[in-house]
Protein backbone atom coordinates (compact mmCIF):
# COMPACT_ATOMS: atom_id res chain seq x y z
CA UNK A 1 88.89 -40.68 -29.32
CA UNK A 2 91.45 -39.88 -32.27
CA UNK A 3 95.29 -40.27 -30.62
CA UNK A 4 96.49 -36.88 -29.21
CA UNK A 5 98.99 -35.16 -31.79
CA UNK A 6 102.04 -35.53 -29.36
CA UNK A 7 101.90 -39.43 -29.70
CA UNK A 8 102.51 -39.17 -33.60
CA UNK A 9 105.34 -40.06 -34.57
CA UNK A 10 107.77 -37.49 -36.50
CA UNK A 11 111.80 -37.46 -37.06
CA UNK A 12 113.84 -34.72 -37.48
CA UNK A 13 116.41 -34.74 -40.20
CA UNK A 14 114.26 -37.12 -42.47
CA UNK A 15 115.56 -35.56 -45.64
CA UNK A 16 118.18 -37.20 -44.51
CA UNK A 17 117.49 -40.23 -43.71
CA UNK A 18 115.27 -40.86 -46.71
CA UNK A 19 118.96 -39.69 -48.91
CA UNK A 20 120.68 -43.01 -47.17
CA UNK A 21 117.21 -45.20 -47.48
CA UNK A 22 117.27 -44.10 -51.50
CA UNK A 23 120.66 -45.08 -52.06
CA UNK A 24 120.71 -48.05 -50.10
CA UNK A 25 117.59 -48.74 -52.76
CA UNK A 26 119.48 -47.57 -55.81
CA UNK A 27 122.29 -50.16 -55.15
CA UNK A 28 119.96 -52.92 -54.86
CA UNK A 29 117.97 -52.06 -57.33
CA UNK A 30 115.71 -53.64 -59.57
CA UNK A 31 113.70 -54.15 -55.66
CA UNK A 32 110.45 -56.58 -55.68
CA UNK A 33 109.61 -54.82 -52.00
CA UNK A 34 110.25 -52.96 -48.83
CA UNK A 35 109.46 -54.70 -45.59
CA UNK A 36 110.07 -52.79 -42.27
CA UNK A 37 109.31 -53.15 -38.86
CA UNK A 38 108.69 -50.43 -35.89
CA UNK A 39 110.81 -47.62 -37.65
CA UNK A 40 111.96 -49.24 -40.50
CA UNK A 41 108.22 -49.35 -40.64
CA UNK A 42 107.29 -45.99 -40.73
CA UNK A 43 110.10 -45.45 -43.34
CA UNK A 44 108.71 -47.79 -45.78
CA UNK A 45 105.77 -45.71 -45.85
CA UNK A 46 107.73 -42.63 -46.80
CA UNK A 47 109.76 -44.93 -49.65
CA UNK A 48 106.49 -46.20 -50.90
CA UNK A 49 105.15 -42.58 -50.79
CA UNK A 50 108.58 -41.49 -53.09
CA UNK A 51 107.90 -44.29 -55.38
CA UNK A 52 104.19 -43.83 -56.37
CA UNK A 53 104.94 -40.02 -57.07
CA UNK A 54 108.48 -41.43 -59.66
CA UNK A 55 110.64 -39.43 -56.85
CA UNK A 56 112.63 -42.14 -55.54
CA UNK A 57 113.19 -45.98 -56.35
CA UNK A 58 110.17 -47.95 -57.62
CA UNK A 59 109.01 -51.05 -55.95
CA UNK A 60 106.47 -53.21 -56.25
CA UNK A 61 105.17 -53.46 -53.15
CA UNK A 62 105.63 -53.10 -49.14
CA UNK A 63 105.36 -54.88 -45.79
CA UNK A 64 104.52 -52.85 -42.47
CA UNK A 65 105.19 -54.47 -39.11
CA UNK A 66 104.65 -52.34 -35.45
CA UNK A 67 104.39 -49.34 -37.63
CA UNK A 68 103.96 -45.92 -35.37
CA UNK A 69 101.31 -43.43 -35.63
CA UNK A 70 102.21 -41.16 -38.98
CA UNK A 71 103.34 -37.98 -37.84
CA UNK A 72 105.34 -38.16 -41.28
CA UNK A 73 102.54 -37.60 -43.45
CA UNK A 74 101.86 -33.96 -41.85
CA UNK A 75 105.58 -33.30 -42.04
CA UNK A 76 105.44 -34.40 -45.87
CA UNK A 77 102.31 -33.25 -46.54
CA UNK A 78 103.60 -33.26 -50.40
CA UNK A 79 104.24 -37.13 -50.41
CA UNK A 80 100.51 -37.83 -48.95
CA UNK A 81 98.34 -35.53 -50.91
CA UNK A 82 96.95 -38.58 -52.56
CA UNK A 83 96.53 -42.46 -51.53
CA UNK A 84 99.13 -44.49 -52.49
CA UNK A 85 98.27 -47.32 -55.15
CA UNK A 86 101.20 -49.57 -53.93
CA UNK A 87 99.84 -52.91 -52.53
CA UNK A 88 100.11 -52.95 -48.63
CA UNK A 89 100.59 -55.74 -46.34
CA UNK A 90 99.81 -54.13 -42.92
CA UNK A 91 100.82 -56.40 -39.47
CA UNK A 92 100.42 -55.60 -35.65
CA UNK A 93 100.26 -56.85 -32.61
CA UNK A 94 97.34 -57.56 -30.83
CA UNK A 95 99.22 -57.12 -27.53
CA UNK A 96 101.89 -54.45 -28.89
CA UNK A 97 101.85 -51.21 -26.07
CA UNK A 98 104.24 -49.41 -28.50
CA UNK A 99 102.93 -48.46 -31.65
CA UNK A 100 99.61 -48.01 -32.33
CA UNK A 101 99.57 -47.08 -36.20
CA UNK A 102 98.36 -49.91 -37.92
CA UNK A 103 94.58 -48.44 -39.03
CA UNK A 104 96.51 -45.07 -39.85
CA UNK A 105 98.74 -46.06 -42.05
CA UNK A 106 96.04 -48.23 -43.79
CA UNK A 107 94.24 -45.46 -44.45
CA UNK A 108 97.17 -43.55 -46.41
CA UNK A 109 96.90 -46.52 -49.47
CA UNK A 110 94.19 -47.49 -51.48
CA UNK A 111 91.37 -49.21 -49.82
CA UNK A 112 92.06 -52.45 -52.48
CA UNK A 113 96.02 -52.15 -52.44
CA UNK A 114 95.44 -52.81 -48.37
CA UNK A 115 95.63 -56.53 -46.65
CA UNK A 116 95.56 -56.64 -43.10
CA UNK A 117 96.90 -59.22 -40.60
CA UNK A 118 97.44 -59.32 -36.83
CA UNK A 119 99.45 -61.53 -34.53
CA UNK A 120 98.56 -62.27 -30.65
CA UNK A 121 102.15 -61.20 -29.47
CA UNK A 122 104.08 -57.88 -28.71
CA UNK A 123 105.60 -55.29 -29.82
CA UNK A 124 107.61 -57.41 -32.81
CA UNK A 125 107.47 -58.75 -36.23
CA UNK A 126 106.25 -62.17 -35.99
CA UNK A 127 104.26 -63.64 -33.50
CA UNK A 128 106.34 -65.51 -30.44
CA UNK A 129 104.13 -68.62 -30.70
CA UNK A 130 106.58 -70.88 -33.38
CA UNK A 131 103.30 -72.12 -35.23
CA UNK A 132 101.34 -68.67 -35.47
CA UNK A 133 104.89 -67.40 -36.47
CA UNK A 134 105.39 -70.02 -39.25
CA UNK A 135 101.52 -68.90 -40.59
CA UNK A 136 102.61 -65.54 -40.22
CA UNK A 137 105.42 -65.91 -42.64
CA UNK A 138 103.75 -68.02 -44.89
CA UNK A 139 101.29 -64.80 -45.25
CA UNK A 140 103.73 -62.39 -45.89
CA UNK A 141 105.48 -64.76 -48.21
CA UNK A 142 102.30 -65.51 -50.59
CA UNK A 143 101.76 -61.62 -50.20
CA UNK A 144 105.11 -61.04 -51.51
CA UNK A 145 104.74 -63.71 -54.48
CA UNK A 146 101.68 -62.06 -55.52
CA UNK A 147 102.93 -58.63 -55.79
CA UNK A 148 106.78 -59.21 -56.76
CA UNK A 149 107.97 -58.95 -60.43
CA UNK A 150 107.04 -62.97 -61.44
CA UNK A 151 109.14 -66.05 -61.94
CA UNK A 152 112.41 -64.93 -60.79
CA UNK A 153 111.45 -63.59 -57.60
CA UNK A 154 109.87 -67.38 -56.79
């Protein structure tokens, strides 16, 4: 059965939030990507959202980790009217209790911007295993090659 409503995750004040998160981008800018994890997660998927629809800073691409179920997208319904064309690397944890928004947010991008990976650990970014870890960043780090501006981001 589909998750109940109350377990999606929404944030009050996220006009705000997304203000700081856009000028935080701004002063780094040119940015190859965004990667986030648990809540930074679900944030990225707002700041990929801005950039496909030119209304905040442009990346090329971004990396979800223990992302949450995406209340967001019904309190932005604006930002979500369309999938998003921004390649997606899209991370969770076979064991992870805590958020349970992995397929969800895949289904918010383009079926061919998507890649998928899991890990056998917990709620957190990279496996706790030191070898599946090491694999795991070796993924996101080919992901990121592939989808970054070229040489200089090598």
């Amino acid at each position: 059965p589909p998750p109940r409503p109350e377990t999606w995750r929404s944030y009050e004040r996220i006009g705000e939030a997304l203000e700081l998160a856009q000028e935080a981008l701004r002063r780094e800018v040119p940015i190859d990507a965004v990667l986030g994890f648990s809540q930074g997660s679900n944030l990225a998927t707002i700041l990929a959202a801005q950039a496909a629809l030119g209304r905040g800073e442009n990346f090329g691409c971004v990396v979800h980790t223990g992302t949450s179920l995406p209340g967001w997208k019904h309190d932005l319904p604006d930002l979500f009217a369309s999938a998003l064309p921004m390649p997606a690397l899209i991370i969770a944890g076979e064991k992870d209790l805590t958020s349970h928004g992995a397929d969800f947010v895949a289904e918010m991008y383009e079926p061919d911007a998507v890649e998928r990976r899991t890990h056998s650990s917990d709620h957190r970014p990279l496996p706790k295993d030191p070898q599946e870890a090491k694999e795991a960043v070796e993924h996101i780090r080919a992901f990121l090659l592939r989808h970054c501006r070229g040489p200089a981001a090598a």
